[in-house]
PDB file of N, CA and C in Angstrom:
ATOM      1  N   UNK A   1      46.338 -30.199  44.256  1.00  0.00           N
ATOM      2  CA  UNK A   1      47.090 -31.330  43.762  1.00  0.00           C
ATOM      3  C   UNK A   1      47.632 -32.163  44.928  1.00  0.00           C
ATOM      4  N   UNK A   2      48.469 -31.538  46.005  1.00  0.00           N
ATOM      5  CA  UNK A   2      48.651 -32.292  47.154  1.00  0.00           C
ATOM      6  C   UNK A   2      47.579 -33.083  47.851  1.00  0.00           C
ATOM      7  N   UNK A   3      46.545 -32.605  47.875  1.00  0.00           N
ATOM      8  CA  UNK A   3      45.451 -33.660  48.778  1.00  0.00           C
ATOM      9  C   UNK A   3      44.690 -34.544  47.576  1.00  0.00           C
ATOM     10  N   UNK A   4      44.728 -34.720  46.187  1.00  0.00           N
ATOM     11  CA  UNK A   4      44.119 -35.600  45.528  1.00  0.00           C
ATOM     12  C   UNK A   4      45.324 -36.605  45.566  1.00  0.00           C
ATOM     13  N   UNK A   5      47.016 -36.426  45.913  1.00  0.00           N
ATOM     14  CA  UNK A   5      47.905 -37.159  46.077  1.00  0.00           C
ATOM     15  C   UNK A   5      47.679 -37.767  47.012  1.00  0.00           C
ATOM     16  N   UNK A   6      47.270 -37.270  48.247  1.00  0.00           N
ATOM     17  CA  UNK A   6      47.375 -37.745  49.787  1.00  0.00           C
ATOM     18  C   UNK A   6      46.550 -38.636  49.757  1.00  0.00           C
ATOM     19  N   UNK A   7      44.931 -38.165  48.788  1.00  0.00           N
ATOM     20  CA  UNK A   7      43.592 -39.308  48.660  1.00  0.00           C
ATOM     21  C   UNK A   7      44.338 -40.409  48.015  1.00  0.00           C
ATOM     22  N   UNK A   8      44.804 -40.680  46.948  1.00  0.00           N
ATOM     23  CA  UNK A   8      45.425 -41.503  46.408  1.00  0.00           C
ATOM     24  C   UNK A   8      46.289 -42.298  47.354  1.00  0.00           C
ATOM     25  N   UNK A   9      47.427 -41.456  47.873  1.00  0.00           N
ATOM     26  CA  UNK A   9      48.188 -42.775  48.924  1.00  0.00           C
ATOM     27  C   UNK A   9      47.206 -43.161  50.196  1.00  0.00           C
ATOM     28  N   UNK A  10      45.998 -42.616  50.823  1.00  0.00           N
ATOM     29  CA  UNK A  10      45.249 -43.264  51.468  1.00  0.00           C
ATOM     30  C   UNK A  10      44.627 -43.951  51.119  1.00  0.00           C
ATOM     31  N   UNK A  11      44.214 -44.242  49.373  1.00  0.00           N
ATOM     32  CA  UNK A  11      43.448 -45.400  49.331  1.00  0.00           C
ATOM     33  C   UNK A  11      44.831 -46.348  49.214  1.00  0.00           C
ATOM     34  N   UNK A  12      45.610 -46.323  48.532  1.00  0.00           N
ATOM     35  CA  UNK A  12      46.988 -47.359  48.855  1.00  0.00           C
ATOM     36  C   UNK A  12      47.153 -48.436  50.141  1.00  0.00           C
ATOM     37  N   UNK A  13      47.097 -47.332  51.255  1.00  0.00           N
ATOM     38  CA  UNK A  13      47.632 -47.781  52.295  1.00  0.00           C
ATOM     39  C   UNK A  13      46.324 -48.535  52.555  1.00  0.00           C
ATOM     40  N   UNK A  14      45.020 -47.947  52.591  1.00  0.00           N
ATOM     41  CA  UNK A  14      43.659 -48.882  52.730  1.00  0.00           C
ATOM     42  C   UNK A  14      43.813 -50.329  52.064  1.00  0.00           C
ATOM     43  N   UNK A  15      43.933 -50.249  51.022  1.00  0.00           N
ATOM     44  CA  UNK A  15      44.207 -51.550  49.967  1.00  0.00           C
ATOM     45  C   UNK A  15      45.491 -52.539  50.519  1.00  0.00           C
ATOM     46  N   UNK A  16      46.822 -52.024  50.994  1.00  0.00           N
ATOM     47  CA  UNK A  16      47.787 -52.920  51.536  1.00  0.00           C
ATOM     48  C   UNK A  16      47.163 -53.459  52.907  1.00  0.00           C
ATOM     49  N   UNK A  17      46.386 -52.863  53.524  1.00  0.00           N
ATOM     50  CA  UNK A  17      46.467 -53.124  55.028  1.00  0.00           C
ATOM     51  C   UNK A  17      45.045 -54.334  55.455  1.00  0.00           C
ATOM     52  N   UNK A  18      44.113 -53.830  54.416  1.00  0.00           N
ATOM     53  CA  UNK A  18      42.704 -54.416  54.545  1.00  0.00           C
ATOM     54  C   UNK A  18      41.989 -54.307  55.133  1.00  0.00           C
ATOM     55  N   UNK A  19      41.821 -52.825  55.757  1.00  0.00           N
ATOM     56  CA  UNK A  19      41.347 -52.119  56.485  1.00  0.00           C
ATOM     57  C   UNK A  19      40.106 -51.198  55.935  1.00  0.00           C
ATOM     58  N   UNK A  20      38.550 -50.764  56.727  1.00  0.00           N
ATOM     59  CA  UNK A  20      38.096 -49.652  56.272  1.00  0.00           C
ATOM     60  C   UNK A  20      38.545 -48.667  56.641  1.00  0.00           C
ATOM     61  N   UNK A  21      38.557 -47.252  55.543  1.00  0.00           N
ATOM     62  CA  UNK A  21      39.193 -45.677  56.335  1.00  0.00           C
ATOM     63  C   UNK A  21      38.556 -45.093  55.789  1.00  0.00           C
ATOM     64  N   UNK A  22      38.375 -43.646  56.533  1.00  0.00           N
ATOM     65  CA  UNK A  22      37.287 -42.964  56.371  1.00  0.00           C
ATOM     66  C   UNK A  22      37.798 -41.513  56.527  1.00  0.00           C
ATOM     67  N   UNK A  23      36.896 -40.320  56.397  1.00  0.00           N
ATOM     68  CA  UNK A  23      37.289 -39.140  56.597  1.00  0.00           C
ATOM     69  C   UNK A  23      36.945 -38.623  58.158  1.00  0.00           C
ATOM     70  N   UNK A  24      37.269 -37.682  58.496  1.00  0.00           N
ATOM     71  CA  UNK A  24      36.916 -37.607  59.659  1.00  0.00           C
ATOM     72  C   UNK A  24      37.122 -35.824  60.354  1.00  0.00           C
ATOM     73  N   UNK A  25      36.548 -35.798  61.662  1.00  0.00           N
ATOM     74  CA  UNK A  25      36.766 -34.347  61.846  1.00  0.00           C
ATOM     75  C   UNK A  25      36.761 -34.563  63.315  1.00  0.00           C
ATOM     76  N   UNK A  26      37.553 -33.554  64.152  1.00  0.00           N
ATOM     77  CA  UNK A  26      37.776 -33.781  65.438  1.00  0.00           C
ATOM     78  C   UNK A  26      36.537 -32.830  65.903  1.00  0.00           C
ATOM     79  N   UNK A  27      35.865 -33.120  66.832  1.00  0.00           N
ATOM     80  CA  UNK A  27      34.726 -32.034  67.527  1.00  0.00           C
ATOM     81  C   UNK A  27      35.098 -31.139  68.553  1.00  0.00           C
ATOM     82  N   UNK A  28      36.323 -31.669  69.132  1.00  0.00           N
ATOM     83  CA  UNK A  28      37.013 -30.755  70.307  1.00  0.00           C
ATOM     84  C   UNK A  28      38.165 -30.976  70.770  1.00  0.00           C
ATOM     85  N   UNK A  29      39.188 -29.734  70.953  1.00  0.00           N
ATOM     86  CA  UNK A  29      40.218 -29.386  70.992  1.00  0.00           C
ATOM     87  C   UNK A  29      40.997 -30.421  71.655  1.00  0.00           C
ATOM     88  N   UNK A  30      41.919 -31.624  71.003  1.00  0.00           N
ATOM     89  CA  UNK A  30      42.370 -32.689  71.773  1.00  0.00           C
ATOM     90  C   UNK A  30      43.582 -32.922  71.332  1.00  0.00           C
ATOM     91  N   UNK A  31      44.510 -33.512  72.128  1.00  0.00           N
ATOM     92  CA  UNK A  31      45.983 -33.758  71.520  1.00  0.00           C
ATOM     93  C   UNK A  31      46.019 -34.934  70.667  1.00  0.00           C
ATOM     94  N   UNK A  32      47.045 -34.468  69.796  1.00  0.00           N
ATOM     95  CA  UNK A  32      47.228 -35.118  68.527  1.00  0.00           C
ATOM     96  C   UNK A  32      48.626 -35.993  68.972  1.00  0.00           C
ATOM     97  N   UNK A  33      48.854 -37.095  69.685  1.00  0.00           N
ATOM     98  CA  UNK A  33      50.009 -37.985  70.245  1.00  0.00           C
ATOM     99  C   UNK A  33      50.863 -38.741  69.174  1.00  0.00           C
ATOM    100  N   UNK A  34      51.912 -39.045  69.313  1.00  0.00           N
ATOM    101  CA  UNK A  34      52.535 -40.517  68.679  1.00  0.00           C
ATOM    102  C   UNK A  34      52.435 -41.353  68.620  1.00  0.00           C
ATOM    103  N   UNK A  35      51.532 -42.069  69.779  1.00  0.00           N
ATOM    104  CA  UNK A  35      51.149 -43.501  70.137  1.00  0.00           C
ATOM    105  C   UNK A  35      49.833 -43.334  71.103  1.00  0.00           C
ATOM    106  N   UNK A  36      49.255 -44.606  71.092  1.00  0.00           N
ATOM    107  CA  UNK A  36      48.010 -44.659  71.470  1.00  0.00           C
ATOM    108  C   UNK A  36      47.755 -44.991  72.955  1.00  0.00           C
ATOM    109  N   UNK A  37      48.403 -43.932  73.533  1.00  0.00           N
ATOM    110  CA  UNK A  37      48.224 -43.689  75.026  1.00  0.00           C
ATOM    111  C   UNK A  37      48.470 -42.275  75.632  1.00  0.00           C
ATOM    112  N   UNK A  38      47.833 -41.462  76.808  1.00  0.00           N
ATOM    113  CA  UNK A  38      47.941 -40.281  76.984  1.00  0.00           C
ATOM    114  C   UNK A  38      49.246 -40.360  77.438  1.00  0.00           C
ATOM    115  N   UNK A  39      50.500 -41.435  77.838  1.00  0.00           N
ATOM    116  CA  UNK A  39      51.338 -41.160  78.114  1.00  0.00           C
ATOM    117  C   UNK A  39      52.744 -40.740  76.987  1.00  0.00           C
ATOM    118  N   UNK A  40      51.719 -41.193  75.760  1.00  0.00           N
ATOM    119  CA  UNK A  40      53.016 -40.771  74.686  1.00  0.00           C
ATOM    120  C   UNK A  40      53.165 -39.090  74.358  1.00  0.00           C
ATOM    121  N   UNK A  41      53.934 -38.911  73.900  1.00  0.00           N
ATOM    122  CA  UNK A  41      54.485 -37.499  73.244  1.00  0.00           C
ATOM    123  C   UNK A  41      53.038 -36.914  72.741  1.00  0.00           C
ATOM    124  N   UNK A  42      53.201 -35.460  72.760  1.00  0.00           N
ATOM    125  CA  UNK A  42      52.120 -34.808  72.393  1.00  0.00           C
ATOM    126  C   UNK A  42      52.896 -34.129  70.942  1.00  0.00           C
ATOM    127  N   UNK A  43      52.476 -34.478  69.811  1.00  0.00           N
ATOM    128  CA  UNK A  43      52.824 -34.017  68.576  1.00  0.00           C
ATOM    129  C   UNK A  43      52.263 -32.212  68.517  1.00  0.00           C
ATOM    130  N   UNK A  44      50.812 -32.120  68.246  1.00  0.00           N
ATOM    131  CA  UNK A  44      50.149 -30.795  68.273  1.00  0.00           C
ATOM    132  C   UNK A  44      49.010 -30.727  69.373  1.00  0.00           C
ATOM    133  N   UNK A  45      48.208 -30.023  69.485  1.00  0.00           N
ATOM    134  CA  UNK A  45      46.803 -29.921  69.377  1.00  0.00           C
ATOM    135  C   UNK A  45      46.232 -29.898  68.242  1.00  0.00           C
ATOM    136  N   UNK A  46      45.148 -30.526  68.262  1.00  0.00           N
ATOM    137  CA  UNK A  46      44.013 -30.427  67.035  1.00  0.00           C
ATOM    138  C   UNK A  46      42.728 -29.457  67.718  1.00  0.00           C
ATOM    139  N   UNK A  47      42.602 -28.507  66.729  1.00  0.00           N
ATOM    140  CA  UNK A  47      41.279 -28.061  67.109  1.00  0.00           C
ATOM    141  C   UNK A  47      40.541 -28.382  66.304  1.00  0.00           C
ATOM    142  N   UNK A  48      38.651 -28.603  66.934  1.00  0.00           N
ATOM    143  CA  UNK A  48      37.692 -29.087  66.147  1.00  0.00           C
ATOM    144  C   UNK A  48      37.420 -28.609  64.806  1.00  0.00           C
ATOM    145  N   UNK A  49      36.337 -28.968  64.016  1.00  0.00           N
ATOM    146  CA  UNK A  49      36.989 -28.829  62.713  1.00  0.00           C
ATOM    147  C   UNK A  49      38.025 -29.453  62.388  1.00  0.00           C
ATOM    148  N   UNK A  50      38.625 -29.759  62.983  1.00  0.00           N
ATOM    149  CA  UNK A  50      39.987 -30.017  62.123  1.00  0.00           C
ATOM    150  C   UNK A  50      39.737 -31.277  61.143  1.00  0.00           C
ATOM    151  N   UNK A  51      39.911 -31.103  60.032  1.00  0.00           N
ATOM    152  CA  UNK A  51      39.744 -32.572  58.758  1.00  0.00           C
ATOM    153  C   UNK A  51      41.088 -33.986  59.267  1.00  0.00           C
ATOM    154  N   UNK A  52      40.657 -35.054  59.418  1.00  0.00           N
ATOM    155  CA  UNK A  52      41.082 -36.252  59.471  1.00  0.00           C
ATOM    156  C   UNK A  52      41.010 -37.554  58.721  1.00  0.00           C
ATOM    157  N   UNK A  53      41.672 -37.845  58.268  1.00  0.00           N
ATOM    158  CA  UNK A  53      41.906 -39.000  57.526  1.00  0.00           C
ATOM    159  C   UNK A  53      41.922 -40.465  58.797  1.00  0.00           C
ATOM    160  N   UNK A  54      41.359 -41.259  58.908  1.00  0.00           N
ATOM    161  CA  UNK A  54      40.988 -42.096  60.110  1.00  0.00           C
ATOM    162  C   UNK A  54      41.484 -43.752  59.358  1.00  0.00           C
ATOM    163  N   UNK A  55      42.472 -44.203  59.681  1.00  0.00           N
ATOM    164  CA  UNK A  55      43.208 -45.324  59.055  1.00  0.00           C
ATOM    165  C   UNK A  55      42.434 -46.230  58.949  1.00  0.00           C
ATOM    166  N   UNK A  56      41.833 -46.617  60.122  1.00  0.00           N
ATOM    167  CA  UNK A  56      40.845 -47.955  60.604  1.00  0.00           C
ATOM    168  C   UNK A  56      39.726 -47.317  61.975  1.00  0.00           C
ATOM    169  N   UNK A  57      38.677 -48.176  62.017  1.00  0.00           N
ATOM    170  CA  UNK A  57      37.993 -47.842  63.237  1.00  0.00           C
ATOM    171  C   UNK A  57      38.512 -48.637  64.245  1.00  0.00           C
ATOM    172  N   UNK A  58      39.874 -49.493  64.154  1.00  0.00           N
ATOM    173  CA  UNK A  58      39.966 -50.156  64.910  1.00  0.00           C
ATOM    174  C   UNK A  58      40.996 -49.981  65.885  1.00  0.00           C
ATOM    175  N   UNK A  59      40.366 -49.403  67.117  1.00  0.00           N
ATOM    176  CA  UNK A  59      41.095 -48.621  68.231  1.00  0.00           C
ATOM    177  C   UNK A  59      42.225 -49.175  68.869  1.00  0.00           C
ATOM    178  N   UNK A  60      43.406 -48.295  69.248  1.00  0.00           N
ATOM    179  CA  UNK A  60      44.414 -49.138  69.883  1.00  0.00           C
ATOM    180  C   UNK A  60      43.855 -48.275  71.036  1.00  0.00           C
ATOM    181  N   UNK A  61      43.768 -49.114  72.290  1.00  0.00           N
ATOM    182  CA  UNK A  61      43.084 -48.113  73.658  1.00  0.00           C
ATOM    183  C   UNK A  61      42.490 -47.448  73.711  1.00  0.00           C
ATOM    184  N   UNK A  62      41.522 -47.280  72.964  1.00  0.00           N
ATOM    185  CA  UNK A  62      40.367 -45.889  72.303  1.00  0.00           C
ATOM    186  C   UNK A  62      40.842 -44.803  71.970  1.00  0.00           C
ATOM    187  N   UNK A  63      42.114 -45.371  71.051  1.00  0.00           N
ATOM    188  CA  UNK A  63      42.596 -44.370  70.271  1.00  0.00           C
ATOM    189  C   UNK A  63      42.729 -44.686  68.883  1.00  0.00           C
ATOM    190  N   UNK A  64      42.593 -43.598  67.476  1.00  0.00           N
ATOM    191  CA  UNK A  64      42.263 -44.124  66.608  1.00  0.00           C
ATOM    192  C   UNK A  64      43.561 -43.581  66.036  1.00  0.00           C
ATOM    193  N   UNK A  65      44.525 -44.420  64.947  1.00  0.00           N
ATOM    194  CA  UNK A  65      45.315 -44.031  64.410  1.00  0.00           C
ATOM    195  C   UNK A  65      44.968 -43.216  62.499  1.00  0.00           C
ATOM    196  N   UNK A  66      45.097 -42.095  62.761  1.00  0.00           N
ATOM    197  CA  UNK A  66      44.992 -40.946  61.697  1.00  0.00           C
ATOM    198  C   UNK A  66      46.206 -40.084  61.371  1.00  0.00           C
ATOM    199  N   UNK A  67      45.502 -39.771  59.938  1.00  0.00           N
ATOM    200  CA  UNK A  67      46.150 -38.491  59.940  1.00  0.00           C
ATOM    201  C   UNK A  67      45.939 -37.041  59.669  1.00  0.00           C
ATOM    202  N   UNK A  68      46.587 -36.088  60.094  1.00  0.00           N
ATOM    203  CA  UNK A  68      45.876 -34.784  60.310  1.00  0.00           C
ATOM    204  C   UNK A  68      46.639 -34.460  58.634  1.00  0.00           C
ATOM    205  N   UNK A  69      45.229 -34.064  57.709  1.00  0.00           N
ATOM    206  CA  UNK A  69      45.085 -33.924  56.228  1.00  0.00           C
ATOM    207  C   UNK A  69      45.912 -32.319  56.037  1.00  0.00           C
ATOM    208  N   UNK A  70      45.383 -31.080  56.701  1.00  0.00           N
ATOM    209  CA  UNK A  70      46.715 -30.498  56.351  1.00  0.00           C
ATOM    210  C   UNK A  70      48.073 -30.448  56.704  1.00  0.00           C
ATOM    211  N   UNK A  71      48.429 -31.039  57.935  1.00  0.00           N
ATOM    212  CA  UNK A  71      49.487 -31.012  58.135  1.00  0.00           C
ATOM    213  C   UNK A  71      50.336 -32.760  57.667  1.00  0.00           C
ATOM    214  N   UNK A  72      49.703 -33.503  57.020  1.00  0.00           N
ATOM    215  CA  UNK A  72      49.855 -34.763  56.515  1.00  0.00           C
ATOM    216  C   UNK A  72      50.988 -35.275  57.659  1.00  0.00           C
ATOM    217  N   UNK A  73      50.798 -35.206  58.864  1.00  0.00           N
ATOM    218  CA  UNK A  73      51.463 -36.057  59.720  1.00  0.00           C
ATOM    219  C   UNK A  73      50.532 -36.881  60.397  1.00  0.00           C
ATOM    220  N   UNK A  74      51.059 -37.920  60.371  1.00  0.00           N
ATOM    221  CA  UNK A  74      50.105 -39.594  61.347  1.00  0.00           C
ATOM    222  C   UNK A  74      50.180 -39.174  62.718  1.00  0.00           C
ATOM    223  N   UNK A  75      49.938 -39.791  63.769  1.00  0.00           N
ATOM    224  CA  UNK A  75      49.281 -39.631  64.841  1.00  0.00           C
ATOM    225  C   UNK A  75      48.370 -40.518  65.530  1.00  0.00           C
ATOM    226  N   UNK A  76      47.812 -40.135  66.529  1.00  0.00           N
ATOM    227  CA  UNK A  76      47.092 -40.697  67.558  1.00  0.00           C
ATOM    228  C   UNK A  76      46.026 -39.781  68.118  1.00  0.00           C
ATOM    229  N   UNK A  77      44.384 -39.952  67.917  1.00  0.00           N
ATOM    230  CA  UNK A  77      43.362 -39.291  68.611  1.00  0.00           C
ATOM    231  C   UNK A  77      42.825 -40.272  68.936  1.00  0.00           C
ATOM    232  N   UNK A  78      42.103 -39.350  71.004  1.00  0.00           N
ATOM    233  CA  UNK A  78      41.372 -40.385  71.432  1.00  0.00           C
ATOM    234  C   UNK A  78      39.970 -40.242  70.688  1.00  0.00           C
ATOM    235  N   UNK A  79      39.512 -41.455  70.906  1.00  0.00           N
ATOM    236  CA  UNK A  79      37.854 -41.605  69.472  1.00  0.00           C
ATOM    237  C   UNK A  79      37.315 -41.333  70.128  1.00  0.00           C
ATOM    238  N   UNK A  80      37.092 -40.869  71.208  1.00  0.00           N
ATOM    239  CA  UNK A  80      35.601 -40.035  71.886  1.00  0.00           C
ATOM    240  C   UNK A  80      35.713 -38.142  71.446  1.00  0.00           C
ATOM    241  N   UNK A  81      37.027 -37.788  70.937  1.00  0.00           N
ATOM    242  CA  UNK A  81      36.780 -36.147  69.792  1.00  0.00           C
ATOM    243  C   UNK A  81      36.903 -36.577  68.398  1.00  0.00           C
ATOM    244  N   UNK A  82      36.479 -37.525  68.124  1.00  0.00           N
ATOM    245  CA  UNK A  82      36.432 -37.830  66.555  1.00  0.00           C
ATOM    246  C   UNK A  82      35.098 -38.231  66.339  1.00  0.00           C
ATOM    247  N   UNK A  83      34.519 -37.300  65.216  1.00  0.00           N
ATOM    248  CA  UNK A  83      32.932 -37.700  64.536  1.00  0.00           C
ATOM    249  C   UNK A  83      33.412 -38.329  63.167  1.00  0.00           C
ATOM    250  N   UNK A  84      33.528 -39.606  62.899  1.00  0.00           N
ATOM    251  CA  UNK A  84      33.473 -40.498  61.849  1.00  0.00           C
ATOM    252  C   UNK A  84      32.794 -39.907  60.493  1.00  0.00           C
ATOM    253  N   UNK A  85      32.966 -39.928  59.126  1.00  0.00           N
ATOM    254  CA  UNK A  85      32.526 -39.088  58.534  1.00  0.00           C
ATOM    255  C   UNK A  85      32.755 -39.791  56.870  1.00  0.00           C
ATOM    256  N   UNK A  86      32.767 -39.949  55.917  1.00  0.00           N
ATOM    257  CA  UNK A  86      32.627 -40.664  54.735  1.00  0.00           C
ATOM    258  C   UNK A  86      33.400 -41.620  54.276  1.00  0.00           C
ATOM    259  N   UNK A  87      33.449 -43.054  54.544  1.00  0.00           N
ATOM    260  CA  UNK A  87      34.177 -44.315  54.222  1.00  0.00           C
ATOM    261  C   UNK A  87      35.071 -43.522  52.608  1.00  0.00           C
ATOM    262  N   UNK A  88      36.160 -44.021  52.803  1.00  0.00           N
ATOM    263  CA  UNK A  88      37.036 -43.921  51.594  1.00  0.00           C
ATOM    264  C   UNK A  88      37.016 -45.303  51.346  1.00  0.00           C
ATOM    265  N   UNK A  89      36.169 -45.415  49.839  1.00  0.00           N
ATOM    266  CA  UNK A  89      36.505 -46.586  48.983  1.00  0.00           C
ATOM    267  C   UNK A  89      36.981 -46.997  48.346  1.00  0.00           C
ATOM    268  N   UNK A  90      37.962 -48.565  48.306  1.00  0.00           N
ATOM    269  CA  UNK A  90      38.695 -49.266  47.923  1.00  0.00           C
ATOM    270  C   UNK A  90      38.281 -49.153  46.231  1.00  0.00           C
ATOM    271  N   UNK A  91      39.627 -48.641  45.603  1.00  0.00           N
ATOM    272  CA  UNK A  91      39.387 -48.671  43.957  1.00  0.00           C
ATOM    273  C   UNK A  91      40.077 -50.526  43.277  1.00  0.00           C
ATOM    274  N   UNK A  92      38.895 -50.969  42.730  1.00  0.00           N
ATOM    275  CA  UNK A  92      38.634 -52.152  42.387  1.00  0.00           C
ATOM    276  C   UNK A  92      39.973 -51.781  40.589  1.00  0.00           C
ATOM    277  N   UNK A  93      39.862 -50.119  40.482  1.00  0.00           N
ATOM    278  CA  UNK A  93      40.506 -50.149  39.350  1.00  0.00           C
ATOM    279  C   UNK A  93      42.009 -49.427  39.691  1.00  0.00           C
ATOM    280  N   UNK A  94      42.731 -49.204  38.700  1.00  0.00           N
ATOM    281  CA  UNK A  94      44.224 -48.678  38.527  1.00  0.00           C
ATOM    282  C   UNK A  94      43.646 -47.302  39.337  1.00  0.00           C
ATOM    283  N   UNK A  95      44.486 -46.762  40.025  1.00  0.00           N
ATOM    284  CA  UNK A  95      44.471 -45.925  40.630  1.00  0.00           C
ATOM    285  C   UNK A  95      45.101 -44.766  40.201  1.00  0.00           C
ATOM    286  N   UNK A  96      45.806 -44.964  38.700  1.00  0.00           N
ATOM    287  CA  UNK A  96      45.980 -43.574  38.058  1.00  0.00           C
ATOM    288  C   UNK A  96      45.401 -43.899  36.327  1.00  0.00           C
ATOM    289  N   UNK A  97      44.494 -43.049  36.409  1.00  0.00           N
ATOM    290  CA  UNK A  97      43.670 -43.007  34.836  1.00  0.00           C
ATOM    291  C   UNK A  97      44.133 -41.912  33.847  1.00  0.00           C
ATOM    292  N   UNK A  98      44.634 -42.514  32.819  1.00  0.00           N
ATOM    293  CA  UNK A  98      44.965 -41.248  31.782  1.00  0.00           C
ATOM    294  C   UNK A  98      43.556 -40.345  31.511  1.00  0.00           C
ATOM    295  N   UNK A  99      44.644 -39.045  31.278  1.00  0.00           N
ATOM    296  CA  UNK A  99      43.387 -38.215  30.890  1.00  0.00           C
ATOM    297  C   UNK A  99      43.432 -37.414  30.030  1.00  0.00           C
ATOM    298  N   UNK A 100      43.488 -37.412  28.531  1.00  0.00           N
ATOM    299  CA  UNK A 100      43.819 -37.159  27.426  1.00  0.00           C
ATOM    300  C   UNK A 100      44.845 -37.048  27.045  1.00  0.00           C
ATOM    301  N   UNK A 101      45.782 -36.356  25.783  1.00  0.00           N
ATOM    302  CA  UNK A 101      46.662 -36.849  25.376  1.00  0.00           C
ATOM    303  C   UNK A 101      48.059 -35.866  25.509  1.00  0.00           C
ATOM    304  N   UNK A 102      49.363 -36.260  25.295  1.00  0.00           N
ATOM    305  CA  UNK A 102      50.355 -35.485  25.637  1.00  0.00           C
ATOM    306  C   UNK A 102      51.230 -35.806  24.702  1.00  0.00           C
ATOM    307  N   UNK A 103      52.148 -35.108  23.595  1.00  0.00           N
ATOM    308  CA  UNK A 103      53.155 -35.548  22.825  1.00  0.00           C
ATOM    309  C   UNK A 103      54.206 -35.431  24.090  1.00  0.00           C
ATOM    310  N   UNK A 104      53.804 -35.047  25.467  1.00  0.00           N
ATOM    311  CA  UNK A 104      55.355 -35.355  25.938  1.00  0.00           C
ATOM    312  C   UNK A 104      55.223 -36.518  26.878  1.00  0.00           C
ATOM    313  N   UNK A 105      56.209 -37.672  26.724  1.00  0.00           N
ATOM    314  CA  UNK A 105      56.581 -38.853  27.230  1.00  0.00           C
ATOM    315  C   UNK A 105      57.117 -38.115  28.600  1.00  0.00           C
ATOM    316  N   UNK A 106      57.492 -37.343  28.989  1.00  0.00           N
ATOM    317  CA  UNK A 106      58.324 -37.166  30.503  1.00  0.00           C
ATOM    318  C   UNK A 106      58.025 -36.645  31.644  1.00  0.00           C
ATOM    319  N   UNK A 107      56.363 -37.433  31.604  1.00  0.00           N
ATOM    320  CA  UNK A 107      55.722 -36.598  32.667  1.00  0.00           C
ATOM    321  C   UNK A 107      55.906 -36.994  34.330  1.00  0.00           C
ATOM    322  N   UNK A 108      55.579 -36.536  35.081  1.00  0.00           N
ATOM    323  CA  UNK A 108      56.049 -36.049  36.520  1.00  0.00           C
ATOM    324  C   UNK A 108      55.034 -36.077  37.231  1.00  0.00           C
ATOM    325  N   UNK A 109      55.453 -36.966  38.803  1.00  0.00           N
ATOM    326  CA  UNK A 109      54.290 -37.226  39.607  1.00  0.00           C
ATOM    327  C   UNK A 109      55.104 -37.443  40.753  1.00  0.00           C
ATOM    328  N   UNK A 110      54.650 -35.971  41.526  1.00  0.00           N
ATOM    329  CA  UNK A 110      55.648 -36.202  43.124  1.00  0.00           C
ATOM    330  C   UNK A 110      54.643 -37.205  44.216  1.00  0.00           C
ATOM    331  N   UNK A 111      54.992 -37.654  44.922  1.00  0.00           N
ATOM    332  CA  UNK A 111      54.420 -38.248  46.112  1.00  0.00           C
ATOM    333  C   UNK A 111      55.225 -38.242  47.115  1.00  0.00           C
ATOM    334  N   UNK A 112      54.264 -37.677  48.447  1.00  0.00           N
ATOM    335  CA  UNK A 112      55.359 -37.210  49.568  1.00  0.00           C
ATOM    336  C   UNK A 112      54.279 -37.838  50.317  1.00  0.00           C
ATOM    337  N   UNK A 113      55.463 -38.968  51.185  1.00  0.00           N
ATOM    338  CA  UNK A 113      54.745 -39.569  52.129  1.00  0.00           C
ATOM    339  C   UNK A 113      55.209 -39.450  53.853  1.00  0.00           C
ATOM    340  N   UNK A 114      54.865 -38.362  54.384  1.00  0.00           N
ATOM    341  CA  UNK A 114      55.311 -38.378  55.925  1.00  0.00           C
ATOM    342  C   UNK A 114      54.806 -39.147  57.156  1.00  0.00           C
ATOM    343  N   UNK A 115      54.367 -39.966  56.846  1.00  0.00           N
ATOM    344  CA  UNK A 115      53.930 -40.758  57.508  1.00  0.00           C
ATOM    345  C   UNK A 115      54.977 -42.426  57.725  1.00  0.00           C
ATOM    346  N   UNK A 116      54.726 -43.182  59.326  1.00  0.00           N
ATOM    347  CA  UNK A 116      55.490 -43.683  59.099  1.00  0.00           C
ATOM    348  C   UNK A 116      54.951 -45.322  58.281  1.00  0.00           C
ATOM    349  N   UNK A 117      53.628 -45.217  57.155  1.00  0.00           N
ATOM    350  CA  UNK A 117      53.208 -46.246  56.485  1.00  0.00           C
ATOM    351  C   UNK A 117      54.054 -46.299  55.301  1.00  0.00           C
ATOM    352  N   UNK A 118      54.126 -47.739  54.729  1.00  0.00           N
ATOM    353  CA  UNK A 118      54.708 -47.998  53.617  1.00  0.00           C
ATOM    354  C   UNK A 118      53.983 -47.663  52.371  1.00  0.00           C
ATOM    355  N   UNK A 119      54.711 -47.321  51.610  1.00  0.00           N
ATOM    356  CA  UNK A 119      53.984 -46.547  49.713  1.00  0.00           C
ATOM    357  C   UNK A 119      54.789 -47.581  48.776  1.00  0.00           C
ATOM    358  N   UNK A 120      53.628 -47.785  48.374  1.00  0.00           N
ATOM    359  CA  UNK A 120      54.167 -49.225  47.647  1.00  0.00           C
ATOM    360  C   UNK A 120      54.037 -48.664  45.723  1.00  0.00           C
ATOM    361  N   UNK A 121      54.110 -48.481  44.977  1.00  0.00           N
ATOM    362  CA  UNK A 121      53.627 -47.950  43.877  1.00  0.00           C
ATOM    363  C   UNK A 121      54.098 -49.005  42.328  1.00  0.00           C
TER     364      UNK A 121
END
């Protein structure tokens, strides 16, 4: 349930910004920064494998601003350990579809956004 939430506020933030984003995976063990220079703060390491959510291809210093999908914190990787990996596409429709029926009116939908992008809903 948390990562069909997270897909959901990444297509959001795709749709406010007008940006393509994509999935992504790091190939080798590289720091995961705050800002898009080796001189900023080192948040974690990422090791390869690791799943990425990739905002835009569009590099600040050949660095790509993402976010690391299990630990849903934003960040900074340089794009020479990132293999680019399935465009997330812009939903042309409502982005929450009923799905059969409920006599209860009081239903519940958390969204947790740690990142520092805006959630517009």
């Amino acid at each position: 349930m948390k990562k069909i939430l997270l897909l959901i506020f990444f297509i959001l933030i795709s749709n406010t910004i007008y940006s393509q984003s994509y999935l992504g995976t790091i190939t080798k063990q590289v720091n995961f920064r705050e800002g898009s220079s080796s001189d900023d703060n080192i948040i974690s390491s990422l090791k390869p494998k690791t799943q990425i959510f990739i905002v835009s291809l569009q590099a600040e210093n050949d660095y790509y601003n993402v976010i690391d999908i299990a630990t849903d914190r934003e960040g900074y990787v340089h794009k020479s350990f990132v293999k680019v990996g399935k465009l997330v596409n812009k939903s042309d429709q409502s982005v929450f579809t009923p799905n059969g029926k409920s006599s209860d009116y009081d239903s519940e939908v958390k969204i947790f956004n740690n990142t520092s992008k805006t959630l517009t809903l």
